[in-house]
N, C-alpha and C. Protein backbone atom coordinates (compact mmCIF):
# COMPACT_ATOMS: atom_id res chain seq x y z
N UNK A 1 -19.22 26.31 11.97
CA UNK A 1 -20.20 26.63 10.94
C UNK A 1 -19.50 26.82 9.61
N UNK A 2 -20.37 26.66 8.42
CA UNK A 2 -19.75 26.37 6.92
C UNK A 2 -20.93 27.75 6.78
N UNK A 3 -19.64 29.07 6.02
CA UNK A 3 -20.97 29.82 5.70
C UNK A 3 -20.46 29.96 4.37
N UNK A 4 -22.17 30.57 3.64
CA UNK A 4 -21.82 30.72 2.24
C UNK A 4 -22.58 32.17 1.92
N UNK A 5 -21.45 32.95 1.21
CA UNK A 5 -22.17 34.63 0.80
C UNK A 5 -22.94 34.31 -0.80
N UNK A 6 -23.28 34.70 -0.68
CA UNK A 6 -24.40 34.35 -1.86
C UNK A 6 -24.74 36.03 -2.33
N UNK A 7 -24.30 36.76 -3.69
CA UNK A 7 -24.58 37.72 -3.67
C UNK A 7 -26.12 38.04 -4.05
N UNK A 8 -26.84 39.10 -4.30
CA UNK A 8 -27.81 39.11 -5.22
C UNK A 8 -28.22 40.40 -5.81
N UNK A 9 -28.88 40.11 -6.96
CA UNK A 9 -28.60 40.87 -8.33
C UNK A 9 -30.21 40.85 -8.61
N UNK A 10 -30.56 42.07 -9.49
CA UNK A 10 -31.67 42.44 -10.14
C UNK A 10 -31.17 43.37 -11.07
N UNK A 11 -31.51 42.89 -11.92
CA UNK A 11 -31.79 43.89 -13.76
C UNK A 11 -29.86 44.04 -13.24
N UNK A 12 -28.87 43.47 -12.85
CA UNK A 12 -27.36 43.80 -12.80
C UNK A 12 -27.14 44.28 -11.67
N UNK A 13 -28.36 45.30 -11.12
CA UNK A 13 -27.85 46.07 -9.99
C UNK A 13 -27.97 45.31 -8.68
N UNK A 14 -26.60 45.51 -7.64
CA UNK A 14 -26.46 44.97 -6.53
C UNK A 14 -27.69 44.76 -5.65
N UNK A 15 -28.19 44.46 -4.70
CA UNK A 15 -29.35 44.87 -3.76
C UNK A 15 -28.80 44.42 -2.37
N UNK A 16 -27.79 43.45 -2.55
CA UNK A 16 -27.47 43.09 -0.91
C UNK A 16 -26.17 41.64 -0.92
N UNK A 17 -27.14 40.83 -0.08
CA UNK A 17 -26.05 39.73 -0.31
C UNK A 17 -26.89 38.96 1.02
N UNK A 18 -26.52 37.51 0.69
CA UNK A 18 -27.69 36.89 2.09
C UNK A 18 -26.18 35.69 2.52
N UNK A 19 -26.30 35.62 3.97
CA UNK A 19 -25.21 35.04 4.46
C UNK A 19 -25.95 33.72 4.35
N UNK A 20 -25.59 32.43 4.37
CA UNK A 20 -25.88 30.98 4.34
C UNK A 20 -25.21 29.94 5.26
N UNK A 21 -25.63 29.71 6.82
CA UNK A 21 -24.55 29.31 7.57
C UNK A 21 -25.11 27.59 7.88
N UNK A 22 -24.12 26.87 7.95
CA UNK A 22 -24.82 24.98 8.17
C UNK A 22 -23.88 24.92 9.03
N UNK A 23 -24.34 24.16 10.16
CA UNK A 23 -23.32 23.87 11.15
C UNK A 23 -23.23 22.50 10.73
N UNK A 24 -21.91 22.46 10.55
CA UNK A 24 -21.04 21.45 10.29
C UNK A 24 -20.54 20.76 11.36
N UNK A 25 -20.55 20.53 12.50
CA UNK A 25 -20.10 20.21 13.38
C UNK A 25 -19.91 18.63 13.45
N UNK A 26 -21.00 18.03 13.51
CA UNK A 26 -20.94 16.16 13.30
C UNK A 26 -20.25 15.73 12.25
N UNK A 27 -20.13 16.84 11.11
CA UNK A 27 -19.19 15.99 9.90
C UNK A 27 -17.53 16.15 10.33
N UNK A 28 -17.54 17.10 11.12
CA UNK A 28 -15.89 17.25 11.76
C UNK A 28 -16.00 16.32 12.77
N UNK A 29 -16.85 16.04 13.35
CA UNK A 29 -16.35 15.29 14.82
C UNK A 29 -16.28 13.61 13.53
N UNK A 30 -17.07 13.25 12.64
CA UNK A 30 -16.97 11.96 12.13
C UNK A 30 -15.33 12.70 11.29
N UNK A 31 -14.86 13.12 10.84
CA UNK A 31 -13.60 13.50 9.93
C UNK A 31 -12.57 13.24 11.06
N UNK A 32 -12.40 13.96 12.10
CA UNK A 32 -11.97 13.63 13.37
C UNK A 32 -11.64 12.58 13.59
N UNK A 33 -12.44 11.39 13.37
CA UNK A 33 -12.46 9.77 13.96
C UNK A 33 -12.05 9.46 13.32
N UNK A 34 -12.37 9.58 12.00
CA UNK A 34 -11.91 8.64 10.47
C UNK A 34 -10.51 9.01 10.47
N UNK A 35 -9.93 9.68 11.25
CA UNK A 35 -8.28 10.63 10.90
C UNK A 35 -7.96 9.83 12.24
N UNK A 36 -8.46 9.59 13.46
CA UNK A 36 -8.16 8.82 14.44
C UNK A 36 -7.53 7.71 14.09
N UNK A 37 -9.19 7.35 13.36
CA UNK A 37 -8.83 5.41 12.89
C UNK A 37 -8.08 5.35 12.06
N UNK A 38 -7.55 5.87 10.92
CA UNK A 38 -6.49 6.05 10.09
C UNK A 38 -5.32 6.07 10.83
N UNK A 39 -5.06 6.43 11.55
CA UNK A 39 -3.75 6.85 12.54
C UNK A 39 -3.37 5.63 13.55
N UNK A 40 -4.28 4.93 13.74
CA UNK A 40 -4.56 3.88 15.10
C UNK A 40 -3.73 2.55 13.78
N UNK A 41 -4.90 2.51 12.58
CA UNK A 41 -4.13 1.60 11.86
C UNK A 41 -3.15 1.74 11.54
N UNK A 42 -2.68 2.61 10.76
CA UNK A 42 -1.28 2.81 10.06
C UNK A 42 -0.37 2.74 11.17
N UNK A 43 -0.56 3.00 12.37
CA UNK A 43 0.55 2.45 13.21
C UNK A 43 0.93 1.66 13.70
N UNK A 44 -0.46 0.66 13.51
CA UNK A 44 -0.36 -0.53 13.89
C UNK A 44 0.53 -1.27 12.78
N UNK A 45 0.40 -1.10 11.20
CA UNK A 45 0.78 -1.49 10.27
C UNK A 45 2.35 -0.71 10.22
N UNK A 46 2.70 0.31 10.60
CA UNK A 46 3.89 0.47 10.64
C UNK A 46 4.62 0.04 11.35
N UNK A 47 4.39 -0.59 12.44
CA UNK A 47 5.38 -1.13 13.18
C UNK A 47 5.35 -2.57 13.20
N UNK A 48 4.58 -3.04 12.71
CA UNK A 48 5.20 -4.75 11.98
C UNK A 48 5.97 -5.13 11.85
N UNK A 49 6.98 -6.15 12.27
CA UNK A 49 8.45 -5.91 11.42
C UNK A 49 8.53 -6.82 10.66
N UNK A 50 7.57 -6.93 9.73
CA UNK A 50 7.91 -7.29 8.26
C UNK A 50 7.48 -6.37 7.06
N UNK A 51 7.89 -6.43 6.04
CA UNK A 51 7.16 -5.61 5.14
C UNK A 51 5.70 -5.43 4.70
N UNK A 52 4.87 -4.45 4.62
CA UNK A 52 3.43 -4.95 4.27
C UNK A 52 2.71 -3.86 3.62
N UNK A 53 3.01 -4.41 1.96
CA UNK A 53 1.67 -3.80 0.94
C UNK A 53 0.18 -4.13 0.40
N UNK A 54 -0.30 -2.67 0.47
CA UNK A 54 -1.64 -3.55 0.07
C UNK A 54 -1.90 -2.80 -1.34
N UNK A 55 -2.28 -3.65 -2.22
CA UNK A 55 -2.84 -2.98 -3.69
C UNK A 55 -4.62 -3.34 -4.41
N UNK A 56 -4.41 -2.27 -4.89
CA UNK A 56 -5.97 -2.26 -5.50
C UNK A 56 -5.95 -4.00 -6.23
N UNK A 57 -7.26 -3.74 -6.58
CA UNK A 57 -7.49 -5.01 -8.22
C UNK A 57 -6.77 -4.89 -9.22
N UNK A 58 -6.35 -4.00 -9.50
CA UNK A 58 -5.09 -3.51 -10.78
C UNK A 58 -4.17 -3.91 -10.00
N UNK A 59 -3.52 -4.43 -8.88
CA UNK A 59 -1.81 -4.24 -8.46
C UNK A 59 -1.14 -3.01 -8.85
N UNK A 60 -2.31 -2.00 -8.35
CA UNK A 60 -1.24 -0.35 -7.73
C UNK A 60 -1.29 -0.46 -6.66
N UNK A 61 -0.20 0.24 -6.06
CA UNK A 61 -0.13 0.34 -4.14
C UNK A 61 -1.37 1.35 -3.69
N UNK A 62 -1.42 0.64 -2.74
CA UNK A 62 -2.41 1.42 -1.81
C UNK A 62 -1.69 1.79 -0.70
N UNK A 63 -0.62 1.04 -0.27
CA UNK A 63 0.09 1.61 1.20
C UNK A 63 0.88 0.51 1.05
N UNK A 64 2.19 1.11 1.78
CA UNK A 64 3.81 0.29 2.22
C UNK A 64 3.98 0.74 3.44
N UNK A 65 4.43 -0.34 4.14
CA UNK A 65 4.83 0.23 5.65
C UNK A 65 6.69 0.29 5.68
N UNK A 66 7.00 1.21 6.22
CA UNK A 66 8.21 1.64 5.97
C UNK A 66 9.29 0.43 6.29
N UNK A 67 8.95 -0.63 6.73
CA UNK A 67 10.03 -1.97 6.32
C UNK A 67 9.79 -2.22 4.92
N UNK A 68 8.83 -2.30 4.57
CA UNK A 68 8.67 -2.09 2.92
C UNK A 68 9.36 -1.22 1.69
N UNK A 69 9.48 -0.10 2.33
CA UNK A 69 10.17 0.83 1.70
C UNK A 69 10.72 1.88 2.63
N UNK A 70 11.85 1.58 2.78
CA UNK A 70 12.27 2.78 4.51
C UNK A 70 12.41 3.93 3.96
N UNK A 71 12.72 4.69 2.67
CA UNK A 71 12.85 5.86 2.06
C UNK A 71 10.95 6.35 2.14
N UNK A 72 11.21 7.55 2.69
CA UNK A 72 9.67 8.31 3.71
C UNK A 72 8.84 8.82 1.93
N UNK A 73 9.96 9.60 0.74
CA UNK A 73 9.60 10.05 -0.35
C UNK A 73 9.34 9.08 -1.50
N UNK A 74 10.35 7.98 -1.52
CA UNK A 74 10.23 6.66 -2.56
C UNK A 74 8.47 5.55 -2.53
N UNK A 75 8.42 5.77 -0.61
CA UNK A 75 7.17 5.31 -0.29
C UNK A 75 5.89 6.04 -0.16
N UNK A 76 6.08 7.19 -0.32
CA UNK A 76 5.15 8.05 -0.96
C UNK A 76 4.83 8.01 -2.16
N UNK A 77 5.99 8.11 -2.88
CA UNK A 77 5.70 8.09 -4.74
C UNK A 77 4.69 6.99 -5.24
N UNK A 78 5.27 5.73 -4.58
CA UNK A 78 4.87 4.77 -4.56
C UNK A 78 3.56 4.45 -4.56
N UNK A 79 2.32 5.08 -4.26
CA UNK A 79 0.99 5.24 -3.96
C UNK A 79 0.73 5.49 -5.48
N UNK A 80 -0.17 4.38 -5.42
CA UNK A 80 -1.13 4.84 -7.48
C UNK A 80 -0.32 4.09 -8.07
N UNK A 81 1.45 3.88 -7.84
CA UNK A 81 1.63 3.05 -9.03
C UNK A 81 1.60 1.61 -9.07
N UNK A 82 2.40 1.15 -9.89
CA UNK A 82 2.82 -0.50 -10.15
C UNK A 82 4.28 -1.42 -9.44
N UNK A 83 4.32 -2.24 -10.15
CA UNK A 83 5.76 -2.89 -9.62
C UNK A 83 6.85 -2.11 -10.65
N UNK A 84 6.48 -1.90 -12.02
CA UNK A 84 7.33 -1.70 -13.15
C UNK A 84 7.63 -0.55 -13.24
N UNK A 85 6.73 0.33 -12.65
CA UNK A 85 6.78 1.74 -12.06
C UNK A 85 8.28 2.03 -10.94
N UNK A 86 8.46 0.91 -9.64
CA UNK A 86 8.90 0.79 -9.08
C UNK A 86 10.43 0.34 -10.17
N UNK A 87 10.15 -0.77 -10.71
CA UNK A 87 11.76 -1.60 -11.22
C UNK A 87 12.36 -0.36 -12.02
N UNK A 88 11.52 0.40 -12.80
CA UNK A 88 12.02 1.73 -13.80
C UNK A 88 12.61 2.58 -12.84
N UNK A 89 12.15 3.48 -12.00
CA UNK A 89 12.52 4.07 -11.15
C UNK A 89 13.72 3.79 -10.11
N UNK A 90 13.76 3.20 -9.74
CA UNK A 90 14.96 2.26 -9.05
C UNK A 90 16.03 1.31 -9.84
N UNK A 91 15.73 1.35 -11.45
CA UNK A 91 16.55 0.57 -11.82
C UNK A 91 16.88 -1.15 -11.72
N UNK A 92 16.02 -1.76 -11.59
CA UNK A 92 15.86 -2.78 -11.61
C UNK A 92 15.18 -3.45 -12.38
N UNK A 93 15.41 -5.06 -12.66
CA UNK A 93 15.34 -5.58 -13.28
C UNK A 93 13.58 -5.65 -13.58
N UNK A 94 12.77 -5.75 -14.76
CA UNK A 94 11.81 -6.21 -14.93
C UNK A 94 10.91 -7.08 -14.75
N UNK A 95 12.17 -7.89 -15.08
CA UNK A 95 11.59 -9.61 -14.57
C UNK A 95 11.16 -9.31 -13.33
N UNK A 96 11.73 -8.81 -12.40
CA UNK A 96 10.77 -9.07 -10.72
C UNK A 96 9.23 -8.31 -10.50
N UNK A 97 8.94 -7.19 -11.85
CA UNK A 97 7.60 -7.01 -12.01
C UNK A 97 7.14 -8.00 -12.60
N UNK A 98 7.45 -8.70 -13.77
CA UNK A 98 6.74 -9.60 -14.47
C UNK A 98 6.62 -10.67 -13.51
N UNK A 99 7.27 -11.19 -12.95
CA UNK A 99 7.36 -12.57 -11.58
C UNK A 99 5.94 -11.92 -10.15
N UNK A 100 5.90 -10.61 -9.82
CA UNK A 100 5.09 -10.73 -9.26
C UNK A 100 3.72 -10.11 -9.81
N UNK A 101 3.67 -9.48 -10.56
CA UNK A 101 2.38 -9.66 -11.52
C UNK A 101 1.83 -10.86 -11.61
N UNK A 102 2.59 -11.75 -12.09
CA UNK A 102 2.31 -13.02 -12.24
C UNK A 102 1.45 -13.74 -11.02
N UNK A 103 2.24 -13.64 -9.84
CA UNK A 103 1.49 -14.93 -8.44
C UNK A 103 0.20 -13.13 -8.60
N UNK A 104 0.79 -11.77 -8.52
CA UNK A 104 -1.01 -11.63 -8.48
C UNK A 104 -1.96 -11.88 -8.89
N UNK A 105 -1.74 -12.50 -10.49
CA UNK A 105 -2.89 -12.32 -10.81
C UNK A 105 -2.89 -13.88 -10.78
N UNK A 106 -2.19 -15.00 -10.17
CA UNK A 106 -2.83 -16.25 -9.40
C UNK A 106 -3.76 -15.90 -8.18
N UNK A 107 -3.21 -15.04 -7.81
CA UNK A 107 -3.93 -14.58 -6.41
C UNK A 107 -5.48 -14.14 -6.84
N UNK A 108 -5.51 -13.00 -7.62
CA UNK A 108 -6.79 -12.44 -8.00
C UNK A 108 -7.70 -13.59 -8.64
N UNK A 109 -7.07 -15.12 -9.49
CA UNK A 109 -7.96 -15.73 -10.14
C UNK A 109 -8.06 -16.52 -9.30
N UNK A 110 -7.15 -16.96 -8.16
CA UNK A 110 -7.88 -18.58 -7.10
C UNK A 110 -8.31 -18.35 -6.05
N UNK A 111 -8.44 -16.94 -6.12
CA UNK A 111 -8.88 -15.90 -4.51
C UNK A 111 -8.02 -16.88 -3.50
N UNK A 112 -7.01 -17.07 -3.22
CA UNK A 112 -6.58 -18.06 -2.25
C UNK A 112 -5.04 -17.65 -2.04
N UNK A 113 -4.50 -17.53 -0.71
CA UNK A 113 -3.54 -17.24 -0.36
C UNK A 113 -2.36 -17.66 -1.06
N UNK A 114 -1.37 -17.10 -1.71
CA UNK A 114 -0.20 -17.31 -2.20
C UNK A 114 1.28 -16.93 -1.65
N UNK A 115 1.86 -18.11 -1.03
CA UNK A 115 3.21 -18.13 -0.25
C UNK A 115 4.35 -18.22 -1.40
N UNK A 116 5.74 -17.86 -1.55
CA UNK A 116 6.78 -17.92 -1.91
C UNK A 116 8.23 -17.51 -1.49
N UNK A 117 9.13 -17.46 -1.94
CA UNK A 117 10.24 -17.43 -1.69
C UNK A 117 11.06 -16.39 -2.76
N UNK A 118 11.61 -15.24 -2.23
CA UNK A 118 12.07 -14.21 -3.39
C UNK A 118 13.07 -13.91 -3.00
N UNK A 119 14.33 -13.81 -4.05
CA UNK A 119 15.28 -13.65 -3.97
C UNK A 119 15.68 -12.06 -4.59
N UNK A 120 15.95 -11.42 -3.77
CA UNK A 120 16.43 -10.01 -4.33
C UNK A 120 17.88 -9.80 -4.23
N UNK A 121 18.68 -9.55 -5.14
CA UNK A 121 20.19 -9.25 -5.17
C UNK A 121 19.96 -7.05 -5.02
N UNK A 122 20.99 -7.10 -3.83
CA UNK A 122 21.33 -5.90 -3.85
C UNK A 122 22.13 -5.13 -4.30
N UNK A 123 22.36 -4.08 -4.48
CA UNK A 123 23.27 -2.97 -5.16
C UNK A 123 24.47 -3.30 -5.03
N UNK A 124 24.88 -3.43 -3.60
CA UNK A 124 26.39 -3.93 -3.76
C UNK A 124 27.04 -5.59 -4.02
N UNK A 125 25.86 -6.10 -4.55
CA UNK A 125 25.61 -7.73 -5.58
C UNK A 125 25.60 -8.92 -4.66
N UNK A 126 25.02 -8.33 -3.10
CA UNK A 126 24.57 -9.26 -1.76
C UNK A 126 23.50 -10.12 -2.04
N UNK A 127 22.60 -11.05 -1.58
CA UNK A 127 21.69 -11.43 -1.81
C UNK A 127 20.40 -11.45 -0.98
N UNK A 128 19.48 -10.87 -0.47
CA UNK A 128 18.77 -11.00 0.43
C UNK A 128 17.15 -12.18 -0.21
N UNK A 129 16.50 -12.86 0.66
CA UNK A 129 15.75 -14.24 0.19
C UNK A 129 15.17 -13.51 1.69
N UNK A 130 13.29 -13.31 1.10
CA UNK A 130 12.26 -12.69 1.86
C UNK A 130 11.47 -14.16 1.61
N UNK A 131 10.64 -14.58 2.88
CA UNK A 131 9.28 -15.14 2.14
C UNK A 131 7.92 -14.36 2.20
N UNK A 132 7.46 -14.44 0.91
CA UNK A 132 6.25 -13.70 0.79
C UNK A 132 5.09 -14.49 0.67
N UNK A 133 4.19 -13.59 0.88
CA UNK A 133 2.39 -13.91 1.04
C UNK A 133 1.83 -12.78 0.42
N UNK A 134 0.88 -13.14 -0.14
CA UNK A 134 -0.26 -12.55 -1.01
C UNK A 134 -1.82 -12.74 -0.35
N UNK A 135 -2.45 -11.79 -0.62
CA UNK A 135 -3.71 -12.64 0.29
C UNK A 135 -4.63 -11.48 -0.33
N UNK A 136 -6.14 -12.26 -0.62
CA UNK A 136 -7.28 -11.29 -1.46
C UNK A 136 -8.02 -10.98 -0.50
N UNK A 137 -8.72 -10.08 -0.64
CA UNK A 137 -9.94 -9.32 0.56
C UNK A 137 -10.65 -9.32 -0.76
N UNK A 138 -12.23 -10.15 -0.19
CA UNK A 138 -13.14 -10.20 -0.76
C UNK A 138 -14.18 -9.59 -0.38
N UNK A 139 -14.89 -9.00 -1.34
CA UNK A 139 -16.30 -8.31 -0.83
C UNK A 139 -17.21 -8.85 -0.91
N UNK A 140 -18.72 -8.92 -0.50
CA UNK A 140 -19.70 -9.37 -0.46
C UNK A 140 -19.91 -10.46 -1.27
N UNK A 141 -19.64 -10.26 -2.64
CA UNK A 141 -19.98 -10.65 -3.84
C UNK A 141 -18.69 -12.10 -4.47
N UNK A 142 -17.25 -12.19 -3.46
CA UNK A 142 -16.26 -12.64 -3.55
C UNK A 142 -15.39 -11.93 -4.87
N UNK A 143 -15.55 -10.71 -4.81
CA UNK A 143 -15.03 -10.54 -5.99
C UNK A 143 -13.47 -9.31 -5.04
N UNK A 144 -12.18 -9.95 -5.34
CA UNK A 144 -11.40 -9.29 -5.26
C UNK A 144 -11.39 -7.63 -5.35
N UNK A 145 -11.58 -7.23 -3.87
CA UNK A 145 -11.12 -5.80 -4.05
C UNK A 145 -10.14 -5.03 -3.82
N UNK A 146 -8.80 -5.87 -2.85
CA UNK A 146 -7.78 -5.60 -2.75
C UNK A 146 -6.70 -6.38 -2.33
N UNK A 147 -5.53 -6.55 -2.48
CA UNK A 147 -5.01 -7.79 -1.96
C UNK A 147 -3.61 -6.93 -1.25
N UNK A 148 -3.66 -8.26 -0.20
CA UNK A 148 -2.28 -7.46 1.07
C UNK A 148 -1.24 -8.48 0.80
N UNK A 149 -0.12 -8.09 0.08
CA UNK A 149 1.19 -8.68 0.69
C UNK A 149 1.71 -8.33 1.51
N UNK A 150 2.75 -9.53 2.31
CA UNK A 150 3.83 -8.85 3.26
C UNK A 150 4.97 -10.35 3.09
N UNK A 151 5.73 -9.86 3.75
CA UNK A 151 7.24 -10.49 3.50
C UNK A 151 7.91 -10.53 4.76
N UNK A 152 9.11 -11.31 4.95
CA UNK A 152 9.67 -11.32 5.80
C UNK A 152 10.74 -11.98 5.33
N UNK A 153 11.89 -11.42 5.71
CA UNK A 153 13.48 -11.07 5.30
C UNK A 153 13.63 -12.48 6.33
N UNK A 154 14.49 -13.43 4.81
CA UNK A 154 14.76 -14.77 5.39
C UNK A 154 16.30 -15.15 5.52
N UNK A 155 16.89 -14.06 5.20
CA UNK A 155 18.01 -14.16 4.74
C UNK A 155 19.15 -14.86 5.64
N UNK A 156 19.09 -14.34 7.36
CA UNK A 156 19.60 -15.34 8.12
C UNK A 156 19.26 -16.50 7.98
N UNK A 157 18.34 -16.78 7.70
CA UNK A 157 17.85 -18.30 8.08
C UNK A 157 18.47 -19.34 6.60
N UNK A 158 18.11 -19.01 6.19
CA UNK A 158 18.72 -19.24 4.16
C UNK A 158 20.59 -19.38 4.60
N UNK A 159 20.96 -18.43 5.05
CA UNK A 159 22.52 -18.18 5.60
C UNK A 159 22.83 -19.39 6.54
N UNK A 160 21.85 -19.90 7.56
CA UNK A 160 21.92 -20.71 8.82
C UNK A 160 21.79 -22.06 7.99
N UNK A 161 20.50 -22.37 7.10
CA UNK A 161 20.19 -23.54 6.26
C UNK A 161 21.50 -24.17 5.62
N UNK A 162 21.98 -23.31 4.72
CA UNK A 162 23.65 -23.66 4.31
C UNK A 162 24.63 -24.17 4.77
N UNK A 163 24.73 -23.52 5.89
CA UNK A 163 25.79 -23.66 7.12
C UNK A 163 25.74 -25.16 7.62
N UNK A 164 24.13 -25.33 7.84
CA UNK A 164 24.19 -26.30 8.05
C UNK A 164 24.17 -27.51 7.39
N UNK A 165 23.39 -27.35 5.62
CA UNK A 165 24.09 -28.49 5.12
C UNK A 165 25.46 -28.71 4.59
N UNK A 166 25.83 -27.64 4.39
CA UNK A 166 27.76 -27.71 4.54
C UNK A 166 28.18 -28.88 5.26
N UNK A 167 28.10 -28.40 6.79
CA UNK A 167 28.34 -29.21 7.78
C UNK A 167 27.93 -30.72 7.72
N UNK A 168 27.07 -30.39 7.63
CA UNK A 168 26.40 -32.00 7.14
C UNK A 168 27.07 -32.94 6.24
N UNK A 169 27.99 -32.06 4.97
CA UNK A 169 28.41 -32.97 4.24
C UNK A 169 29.62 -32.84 4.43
């Protein structure tokens, strides 16, 4: 039960107070589920093993699954903002916000899946090459309401590709 004291007053002076009780019960058992189904997904989405964000119509995060960002606090922060948000904070280059701003907002104008190839150089000046996907969730109306990337770390294979046209020549 949700109770509410409610005092009451005449000409200032006290007279009592009336208790106000709503049983709340069905809105906890639906809060309950919705915290279920929240839990059922995100675990399903966390254990993917590729990376996978989803962002509003603006391109702020809505959620990273921790191949996405394995730091538990960095991928927290991360919620509400941007990419440039991200490159400032981490120190990185701009250009890789301006580059994926960019296929989003191809994504948001051809509503149509967008594949590529991204090359990220790491801290200690390694190279890792993900391929990525973009993809719009449309509502009723086709109007973009959120779009899911995810990625997958190509970097053996990019490493194997070489090897083998080396060999080749």
């Amino acid at each position: 039960f949700d109770r509410d004291f409610i005092p009451i007053f005449q000409d200032e002076v006290y007279l009592g107070h009336l208790w106000v009780y709503t049983d709340i019960t069905e809105r906890k058992k639906y809060n309950s589920s919705l915290r279920s189904q929240r839990e059922f997904y995100e675990n399903i989405l966390n254990n993917i093993p590729s990376d996978i964000a989803v962002f509003d119509s603006e391109h702020h995060y809505l959620f990273v699954n921790p191949i996405g960002i394995k730091n538990d606090e960095l991928r927290e922060w991360i919620i509400g903002k941007t990419d440039y948000d991200y490159c400032e904070r981490r120190h990185r280059p701009i250009a890789i916000a301006d580059s994926r701003r960019t296929l989003f907002n191809a994504v948001k104008e051809s509503k149509e899946l967008k594949i590529w190839e991204e090359e990220i150089i790491r801290p200690d000046g390694g190279k890792d090459y993900f391929l990525r996907y973009m993809y719009p969730v449309l509502d009723e109306a086709s109007a973009v309401t959120m779009v899911i990337g995810y990625g997958i770390n190509i970097t053996d294979r990019k490493k194997a590709e070489k090897e083998i046209a080396d060999a080749l020549a």
